[in-house]
PDB file of N, CA and C in Angstrom:
ATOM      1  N   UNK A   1      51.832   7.660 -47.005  1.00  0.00           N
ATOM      2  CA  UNK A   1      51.040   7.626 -48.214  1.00  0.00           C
ATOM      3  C   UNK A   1      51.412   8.800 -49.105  1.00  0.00           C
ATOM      4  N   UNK A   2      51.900   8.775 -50.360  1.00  0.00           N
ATOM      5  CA  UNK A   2      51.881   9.326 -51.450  1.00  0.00           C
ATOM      6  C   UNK A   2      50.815   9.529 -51.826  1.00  0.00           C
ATOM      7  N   UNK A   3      50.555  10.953 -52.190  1.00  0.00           N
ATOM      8  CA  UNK A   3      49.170  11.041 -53.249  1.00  0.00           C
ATOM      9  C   UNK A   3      49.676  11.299 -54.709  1.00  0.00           C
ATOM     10  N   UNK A   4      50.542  11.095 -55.342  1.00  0.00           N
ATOM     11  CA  UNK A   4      50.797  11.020 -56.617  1.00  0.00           C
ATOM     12  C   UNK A   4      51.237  12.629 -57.184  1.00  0.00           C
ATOM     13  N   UNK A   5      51.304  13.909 -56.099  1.00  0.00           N
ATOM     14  CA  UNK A   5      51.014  15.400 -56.657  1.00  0.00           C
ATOM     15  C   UNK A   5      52.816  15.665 -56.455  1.00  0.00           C
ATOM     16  N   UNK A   6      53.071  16.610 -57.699  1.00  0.00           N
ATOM     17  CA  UNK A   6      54.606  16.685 -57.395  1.00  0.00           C
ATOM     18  C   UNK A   6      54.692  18.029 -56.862  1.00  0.00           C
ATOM     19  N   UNK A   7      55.911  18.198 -56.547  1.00  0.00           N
ATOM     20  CA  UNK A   7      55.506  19.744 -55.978  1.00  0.00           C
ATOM     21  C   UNK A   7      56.643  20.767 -56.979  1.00  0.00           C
ATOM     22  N   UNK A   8      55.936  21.666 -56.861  1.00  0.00           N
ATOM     23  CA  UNK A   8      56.964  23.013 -57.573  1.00  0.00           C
ATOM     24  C   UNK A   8      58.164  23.368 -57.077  1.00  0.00           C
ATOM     25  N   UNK A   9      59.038  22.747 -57.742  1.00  0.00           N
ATOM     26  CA  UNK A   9      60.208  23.322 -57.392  1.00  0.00           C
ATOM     27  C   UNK A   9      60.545  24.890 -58.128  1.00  0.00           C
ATOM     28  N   UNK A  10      61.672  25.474 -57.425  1.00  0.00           N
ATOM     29  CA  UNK A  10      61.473  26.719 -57.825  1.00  0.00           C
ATOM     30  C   UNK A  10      60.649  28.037 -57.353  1.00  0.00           C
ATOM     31  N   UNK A  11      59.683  27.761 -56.738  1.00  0.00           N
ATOM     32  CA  UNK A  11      59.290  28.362 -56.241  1.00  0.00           C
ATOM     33  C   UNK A  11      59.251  29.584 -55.458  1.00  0.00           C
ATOM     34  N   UNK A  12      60.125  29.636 -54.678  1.00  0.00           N
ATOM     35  CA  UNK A  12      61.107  30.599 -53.793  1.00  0.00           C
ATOM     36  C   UNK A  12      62.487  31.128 -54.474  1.00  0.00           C
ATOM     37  N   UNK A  13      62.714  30.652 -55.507  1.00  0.00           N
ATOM     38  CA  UNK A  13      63.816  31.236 -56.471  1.00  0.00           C
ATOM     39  C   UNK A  13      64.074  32.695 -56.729  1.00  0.00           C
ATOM     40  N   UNK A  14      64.921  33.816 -56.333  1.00  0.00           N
ATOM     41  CA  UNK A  14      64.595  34.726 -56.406  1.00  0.00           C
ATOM     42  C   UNK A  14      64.954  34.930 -58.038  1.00  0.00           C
ATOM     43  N   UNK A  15      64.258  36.592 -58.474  1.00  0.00           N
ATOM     44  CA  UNK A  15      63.474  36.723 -59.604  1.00  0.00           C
ATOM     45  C   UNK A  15      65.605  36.913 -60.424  1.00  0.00           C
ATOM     46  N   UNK A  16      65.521  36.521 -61.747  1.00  0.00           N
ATOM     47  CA  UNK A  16      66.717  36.252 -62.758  1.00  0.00           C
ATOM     48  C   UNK A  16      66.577  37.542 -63.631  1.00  0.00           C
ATOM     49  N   UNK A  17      67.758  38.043 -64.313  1.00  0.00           N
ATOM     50  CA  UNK A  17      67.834  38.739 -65.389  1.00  0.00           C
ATOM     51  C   UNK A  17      69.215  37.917 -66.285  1.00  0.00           C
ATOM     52  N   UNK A  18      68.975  37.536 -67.188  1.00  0.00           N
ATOM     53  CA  UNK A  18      69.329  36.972 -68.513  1.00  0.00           C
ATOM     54  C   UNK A  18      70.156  35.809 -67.058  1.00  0.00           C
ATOM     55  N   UNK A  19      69.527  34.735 -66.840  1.00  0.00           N
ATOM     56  CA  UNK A  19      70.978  33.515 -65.495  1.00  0.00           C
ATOM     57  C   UNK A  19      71.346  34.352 -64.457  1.00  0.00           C
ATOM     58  N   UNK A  20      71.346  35.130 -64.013  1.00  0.00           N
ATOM     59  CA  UNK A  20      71.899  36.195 -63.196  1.00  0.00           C
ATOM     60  C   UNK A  20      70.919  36.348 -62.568  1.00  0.00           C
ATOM     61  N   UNK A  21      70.769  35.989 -60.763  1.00  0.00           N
ATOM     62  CA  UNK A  21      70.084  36.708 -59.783  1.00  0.00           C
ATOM     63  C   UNK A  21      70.232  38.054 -60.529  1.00  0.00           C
ATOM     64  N   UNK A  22      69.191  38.737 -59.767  1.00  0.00           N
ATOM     65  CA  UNK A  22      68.478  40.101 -60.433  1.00  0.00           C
ATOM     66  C   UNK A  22      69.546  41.035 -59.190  1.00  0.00           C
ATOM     67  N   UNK A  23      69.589  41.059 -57.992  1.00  0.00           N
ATOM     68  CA  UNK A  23      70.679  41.944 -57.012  1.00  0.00           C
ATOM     69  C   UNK A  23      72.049  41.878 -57.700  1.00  0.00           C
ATOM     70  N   UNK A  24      72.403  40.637 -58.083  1.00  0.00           N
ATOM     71  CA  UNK A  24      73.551  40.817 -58.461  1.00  0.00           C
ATOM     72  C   UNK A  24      74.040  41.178 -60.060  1.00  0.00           C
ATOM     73  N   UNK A  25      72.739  41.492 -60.915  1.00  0.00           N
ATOM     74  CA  UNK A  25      73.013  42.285 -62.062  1.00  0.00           C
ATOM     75  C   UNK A  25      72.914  43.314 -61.810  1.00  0.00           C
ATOM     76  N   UNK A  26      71.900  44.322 -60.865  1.00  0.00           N
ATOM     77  CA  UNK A  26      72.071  45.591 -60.152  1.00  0.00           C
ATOM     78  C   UNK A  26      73.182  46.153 -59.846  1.00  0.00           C
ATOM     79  N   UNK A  27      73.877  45.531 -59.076  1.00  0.00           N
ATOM     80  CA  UNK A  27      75.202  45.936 -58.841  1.00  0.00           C
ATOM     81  C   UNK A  27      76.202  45.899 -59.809  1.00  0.00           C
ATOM     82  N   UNK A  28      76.420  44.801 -60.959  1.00  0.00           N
ATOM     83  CA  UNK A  28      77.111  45.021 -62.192  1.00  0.00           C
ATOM     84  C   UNK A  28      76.760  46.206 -62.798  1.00  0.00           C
ATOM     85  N   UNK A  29      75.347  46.315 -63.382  1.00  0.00           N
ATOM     86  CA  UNK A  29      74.839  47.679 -64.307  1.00  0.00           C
ATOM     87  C   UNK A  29      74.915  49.256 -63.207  1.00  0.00           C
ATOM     88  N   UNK A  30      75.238  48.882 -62.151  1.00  0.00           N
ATOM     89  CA  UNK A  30      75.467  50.198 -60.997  1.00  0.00           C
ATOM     90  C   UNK A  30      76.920  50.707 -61.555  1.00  0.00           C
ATOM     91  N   UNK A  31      77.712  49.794 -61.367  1.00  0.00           N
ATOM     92  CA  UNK A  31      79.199  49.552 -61.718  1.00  0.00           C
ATOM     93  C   UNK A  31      79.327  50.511 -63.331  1.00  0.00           C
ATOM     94  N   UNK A  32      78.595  49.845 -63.405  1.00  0.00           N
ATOM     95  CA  UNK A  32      79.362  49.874 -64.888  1.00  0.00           C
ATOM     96  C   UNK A  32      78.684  51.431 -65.396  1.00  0.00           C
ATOM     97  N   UNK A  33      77.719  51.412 -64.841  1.00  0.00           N
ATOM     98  CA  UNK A  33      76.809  52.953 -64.653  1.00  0.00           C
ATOM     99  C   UNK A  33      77.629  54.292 -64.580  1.00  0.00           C
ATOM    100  N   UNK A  34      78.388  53.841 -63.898  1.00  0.00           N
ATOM    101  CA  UNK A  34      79.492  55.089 -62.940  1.00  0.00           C
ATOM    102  C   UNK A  34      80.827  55.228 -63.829  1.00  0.00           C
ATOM    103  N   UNK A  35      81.014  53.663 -64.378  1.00  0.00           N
ATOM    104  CA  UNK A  35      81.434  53.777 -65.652  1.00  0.00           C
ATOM    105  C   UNK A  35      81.385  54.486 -66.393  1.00  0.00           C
ATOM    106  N   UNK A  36      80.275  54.084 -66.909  1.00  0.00           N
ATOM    107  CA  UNK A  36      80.347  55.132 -68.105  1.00  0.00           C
ATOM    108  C   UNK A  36      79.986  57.042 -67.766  1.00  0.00           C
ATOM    109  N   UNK A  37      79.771  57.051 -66.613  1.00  0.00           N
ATOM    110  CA  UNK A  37      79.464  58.125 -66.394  1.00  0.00           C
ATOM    111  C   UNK A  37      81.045  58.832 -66.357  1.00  0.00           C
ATOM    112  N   UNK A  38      81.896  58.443 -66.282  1.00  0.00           N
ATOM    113  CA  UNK A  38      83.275  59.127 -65.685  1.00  0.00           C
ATOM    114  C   UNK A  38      84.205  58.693 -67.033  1.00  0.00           C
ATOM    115  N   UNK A  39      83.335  58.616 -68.357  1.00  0.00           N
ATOM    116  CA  UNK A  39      83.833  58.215 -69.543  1.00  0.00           C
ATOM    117  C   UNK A  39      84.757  56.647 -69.846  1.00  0.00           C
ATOM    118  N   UNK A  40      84.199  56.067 -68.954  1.00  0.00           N
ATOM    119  CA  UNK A  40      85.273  54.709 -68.730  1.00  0.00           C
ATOM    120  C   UNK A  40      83.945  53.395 -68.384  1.00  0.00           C
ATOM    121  N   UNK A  41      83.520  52.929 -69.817  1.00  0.00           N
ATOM    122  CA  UNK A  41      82.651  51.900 -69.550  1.00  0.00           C
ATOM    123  C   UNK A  41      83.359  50.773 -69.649  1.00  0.00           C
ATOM    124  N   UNK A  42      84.572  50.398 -70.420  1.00  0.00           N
ATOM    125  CA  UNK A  42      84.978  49.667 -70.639  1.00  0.00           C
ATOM    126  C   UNK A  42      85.998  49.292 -69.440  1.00  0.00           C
ATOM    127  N   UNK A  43      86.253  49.867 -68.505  1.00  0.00           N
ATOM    128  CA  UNK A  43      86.651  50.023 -67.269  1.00  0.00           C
ATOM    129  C   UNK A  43      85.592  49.642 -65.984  1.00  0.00           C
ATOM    130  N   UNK A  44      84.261  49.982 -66.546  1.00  0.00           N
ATOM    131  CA  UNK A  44      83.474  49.957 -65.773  1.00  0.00           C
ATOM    132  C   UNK A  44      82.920  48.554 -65.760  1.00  0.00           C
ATOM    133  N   UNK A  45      83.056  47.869 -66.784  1.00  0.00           N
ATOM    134  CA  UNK A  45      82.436  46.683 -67.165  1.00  0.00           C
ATOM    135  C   UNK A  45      83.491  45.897 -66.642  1.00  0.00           C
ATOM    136  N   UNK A  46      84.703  45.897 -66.568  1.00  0.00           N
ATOM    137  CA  UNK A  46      85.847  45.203 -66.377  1.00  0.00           C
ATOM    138  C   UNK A  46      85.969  44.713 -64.280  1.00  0.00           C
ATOM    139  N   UNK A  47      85.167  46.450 -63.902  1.00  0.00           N
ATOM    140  CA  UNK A  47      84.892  46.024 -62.593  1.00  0.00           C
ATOM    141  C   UNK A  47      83.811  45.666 -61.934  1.00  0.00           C
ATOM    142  N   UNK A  48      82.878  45.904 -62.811  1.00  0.00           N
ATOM    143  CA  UNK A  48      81.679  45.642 -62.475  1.00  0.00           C
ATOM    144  C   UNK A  48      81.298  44.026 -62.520  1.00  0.00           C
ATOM    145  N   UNK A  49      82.153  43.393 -63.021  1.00  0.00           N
ATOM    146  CA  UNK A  49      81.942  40.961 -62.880  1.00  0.00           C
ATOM    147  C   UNK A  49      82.718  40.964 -61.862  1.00  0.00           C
ATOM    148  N   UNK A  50      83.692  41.881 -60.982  1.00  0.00           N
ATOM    149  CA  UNK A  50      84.308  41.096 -59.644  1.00  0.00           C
ATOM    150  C   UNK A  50      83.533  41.646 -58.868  1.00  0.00           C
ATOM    151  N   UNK A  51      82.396  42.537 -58.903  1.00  0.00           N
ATOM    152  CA  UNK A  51      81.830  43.245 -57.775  1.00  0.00           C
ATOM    153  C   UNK A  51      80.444  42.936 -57.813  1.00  0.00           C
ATOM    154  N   UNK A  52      80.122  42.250 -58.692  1.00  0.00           N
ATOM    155  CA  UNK A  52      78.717  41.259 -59.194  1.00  0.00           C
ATOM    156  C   UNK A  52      79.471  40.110 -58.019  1.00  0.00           C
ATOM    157  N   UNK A  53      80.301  39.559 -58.559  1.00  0.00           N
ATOM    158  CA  UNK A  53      80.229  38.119 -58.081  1.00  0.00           C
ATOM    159  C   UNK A  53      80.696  38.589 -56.538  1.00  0.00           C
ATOM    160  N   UNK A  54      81.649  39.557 -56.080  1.00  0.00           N
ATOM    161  CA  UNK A  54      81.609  39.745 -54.502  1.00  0.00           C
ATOM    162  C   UNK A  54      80.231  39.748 -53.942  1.00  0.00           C
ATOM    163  N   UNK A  55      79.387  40.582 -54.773  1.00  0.00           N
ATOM    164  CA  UNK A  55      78.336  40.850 -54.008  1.00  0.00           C
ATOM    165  C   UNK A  55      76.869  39.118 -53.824  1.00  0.00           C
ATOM    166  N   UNK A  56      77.570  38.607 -54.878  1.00  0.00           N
ATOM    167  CA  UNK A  56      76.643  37.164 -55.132  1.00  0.00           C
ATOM    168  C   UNK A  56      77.656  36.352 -53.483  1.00  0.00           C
ATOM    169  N   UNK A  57      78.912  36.420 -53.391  1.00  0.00           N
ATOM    170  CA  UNK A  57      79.546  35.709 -52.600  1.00  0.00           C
ATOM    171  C   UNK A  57      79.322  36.531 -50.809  1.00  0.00           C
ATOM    172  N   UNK A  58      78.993  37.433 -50.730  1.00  0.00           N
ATOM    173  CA  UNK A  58      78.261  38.030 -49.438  1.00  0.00           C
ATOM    174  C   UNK A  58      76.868  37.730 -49.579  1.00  0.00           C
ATOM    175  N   UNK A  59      76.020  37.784 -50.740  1.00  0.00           N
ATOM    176  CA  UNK A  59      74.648  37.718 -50.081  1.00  0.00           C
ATOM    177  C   UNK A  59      74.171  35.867 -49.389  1.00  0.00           C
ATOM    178  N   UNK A  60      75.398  35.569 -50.430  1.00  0.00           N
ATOM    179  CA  UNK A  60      75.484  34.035 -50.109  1.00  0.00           C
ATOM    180  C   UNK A  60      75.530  33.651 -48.926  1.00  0.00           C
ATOM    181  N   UNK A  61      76.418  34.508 -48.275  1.00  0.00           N
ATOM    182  CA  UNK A  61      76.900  34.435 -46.504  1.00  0.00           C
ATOM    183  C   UNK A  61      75.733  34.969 -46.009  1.00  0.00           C
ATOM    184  N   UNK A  62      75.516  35.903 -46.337  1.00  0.00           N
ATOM    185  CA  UNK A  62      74.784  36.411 -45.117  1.00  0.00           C
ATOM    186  C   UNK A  62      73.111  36.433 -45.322  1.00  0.00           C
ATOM    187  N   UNK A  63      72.280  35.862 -46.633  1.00  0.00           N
ATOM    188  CA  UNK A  63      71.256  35.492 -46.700  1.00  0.00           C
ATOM    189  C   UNK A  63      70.492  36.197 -48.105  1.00  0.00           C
ATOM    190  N   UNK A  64      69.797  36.136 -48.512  1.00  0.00           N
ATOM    191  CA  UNK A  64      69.194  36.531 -49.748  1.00  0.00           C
ATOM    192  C   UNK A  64      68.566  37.520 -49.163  1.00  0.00           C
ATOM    193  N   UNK A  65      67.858  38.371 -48.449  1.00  0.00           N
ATOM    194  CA  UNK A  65      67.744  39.905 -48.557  1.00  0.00           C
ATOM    195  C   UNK A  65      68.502  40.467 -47.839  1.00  0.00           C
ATOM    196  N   UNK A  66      69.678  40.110 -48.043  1.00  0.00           N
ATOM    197  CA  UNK A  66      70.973  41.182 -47.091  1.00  0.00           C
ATOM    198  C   UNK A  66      71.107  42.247 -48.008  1.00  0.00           C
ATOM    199  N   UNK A  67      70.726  42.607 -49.307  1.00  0.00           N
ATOM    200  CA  UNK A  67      70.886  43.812 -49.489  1.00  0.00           C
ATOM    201  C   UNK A  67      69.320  44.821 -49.085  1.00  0.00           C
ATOM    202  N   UNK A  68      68.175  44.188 -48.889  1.00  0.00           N
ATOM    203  CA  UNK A  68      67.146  44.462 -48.678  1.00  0.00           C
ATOM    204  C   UNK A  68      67.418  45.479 -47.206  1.00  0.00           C
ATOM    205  N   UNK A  69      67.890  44.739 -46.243  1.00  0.00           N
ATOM    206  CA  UNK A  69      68.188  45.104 -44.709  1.00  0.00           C
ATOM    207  C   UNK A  69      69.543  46.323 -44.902  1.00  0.00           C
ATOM    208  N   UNK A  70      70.530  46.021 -45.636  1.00  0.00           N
ATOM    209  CA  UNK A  70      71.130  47.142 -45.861  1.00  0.00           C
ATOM    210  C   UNK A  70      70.546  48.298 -46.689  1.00  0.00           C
ATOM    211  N   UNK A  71      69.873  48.501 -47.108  1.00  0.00           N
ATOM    212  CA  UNK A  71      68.977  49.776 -47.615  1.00  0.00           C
ATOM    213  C   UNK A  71      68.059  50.041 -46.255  1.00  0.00           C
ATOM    214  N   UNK A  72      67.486  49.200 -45.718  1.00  0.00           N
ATOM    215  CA  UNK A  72      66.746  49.507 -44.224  1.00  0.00           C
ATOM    216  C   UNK A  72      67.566  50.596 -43.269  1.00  0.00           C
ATOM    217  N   UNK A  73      69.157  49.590 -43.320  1.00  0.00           N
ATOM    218  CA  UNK A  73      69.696  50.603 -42.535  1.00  0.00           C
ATOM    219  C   UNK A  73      70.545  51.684 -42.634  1.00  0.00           C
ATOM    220  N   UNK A  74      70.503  52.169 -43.805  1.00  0.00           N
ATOM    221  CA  UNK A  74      71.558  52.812 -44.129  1.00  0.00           C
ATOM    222  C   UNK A  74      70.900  53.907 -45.077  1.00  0.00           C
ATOM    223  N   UNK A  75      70.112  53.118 -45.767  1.00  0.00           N
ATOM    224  CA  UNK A  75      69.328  54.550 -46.974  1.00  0.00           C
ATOM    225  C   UNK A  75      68.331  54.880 -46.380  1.00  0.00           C
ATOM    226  N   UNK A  76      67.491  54.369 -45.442  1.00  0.00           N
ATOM    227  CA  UNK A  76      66.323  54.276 -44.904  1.00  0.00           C
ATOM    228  C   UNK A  76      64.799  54.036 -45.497  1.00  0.00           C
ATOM    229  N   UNK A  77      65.125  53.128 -46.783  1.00  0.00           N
ATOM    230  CA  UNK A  77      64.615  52.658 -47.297  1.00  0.00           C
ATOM    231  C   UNK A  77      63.621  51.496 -46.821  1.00  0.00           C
ATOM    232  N   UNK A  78      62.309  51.355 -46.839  1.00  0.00           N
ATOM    233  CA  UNK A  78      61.290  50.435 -46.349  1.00  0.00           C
ATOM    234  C   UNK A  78      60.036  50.124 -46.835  1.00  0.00           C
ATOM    235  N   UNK A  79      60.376  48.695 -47.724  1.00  0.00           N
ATOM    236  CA  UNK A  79      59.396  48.379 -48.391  1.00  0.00           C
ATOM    237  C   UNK A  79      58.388  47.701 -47.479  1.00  0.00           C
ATOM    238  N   UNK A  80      58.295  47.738 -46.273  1.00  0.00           N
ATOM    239  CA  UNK A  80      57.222  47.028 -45.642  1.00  0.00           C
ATOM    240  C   UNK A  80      56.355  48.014 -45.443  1.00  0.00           C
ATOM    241  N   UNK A  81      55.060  48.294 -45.119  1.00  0.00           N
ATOM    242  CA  UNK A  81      54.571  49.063 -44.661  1.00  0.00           C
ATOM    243  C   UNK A  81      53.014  48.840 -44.195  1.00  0.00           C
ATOM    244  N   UNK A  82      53.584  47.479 -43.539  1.00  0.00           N
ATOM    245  CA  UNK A  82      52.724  47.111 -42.184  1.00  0.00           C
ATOM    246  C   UNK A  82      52.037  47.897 -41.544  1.00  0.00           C
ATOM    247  N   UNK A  83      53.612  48.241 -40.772  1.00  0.00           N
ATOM    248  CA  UNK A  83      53.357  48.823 -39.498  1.00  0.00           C
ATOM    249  C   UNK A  83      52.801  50.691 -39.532  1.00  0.00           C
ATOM    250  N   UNK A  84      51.921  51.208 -39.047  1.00  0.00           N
ATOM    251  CA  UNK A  84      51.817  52.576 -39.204  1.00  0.00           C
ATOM    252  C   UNK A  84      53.234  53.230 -38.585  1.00  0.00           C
ATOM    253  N   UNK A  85      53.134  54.434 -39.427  1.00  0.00           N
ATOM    254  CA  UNK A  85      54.272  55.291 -38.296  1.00  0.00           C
ATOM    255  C   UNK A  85      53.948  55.764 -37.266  1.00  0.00           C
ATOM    256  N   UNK A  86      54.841  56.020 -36.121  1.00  0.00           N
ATOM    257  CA  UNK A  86      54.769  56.028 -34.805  1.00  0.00           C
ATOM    258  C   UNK A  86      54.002  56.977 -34.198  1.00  0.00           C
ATOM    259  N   UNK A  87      53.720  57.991 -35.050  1.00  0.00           N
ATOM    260  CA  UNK A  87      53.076  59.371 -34.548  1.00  0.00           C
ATOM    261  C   UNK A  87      51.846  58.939 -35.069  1.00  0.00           C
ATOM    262  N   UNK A  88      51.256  58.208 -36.142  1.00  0.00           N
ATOM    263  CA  UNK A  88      49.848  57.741 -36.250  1.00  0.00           C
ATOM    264  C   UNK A  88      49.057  56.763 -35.158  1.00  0.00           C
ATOM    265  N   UNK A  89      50.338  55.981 -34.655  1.00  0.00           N
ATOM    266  CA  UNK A  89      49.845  55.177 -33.583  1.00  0.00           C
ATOM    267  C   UNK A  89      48.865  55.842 -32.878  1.00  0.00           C
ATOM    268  N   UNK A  90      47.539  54.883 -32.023  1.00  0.00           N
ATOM    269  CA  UNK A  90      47.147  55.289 -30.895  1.00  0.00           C
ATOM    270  C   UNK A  90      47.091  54.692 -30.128  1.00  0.00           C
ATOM    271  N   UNK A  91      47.198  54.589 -28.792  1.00  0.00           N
ATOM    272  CA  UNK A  91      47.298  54.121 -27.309  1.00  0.00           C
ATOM    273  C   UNK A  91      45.787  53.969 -26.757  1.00  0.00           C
ATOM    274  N   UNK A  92      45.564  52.721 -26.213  1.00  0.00           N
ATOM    275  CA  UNK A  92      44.173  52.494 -25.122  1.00  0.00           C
ATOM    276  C   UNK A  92      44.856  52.531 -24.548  1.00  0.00           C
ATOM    277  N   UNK A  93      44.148  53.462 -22.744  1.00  0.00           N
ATOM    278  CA  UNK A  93      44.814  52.868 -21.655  1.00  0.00           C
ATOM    279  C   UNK A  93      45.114  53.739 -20.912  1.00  0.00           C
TER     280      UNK A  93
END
């Protein structure tokens, strides 16, 4: 049985800047950042669309918050904060 309700597509879409997943304009405007910082934007911009789209063609592989988990492990970066830290813990028992 159909009840006539459509459903939202889109939904789970991660968030866009101008067509562009939002991680993979990060990494262009990172690029191109360093660019211009070292007087070479136009250099920077030139590398910053093969290192956008590498980085669109890995997250592809390996899942939509693979850059999320690489800041986990590497910057030690952690937007969850569930869990207390370990020294707040307390033990019954």
């Amino acid at each position: 049985m159909t009840s006539g309700t459509k459903a939202i597509y889109g939904l789970d879409e991660p968030p866009r800047f101008l067509l562009v997943p939002f991680d993979v304009f990060l990494v262009f405007v990172t690029v191109l950042f360093v660019g211009a910082l070292l007087g070479r934007a136009g250099i920077g911009c030139a590398l910053g669309v093969p290192a956008g789209w590498a980085w669109h063609r890995i997250s592809a592989r390996r899942g939509r918050h693979f850059g999320l988990a690489l800041s986990y492990w590497y910057l030690g970066f952690s937007p969850v904060k569930r869990t207390p830290a370990s020294f707040k813990r307390r033990f019954i028992g």
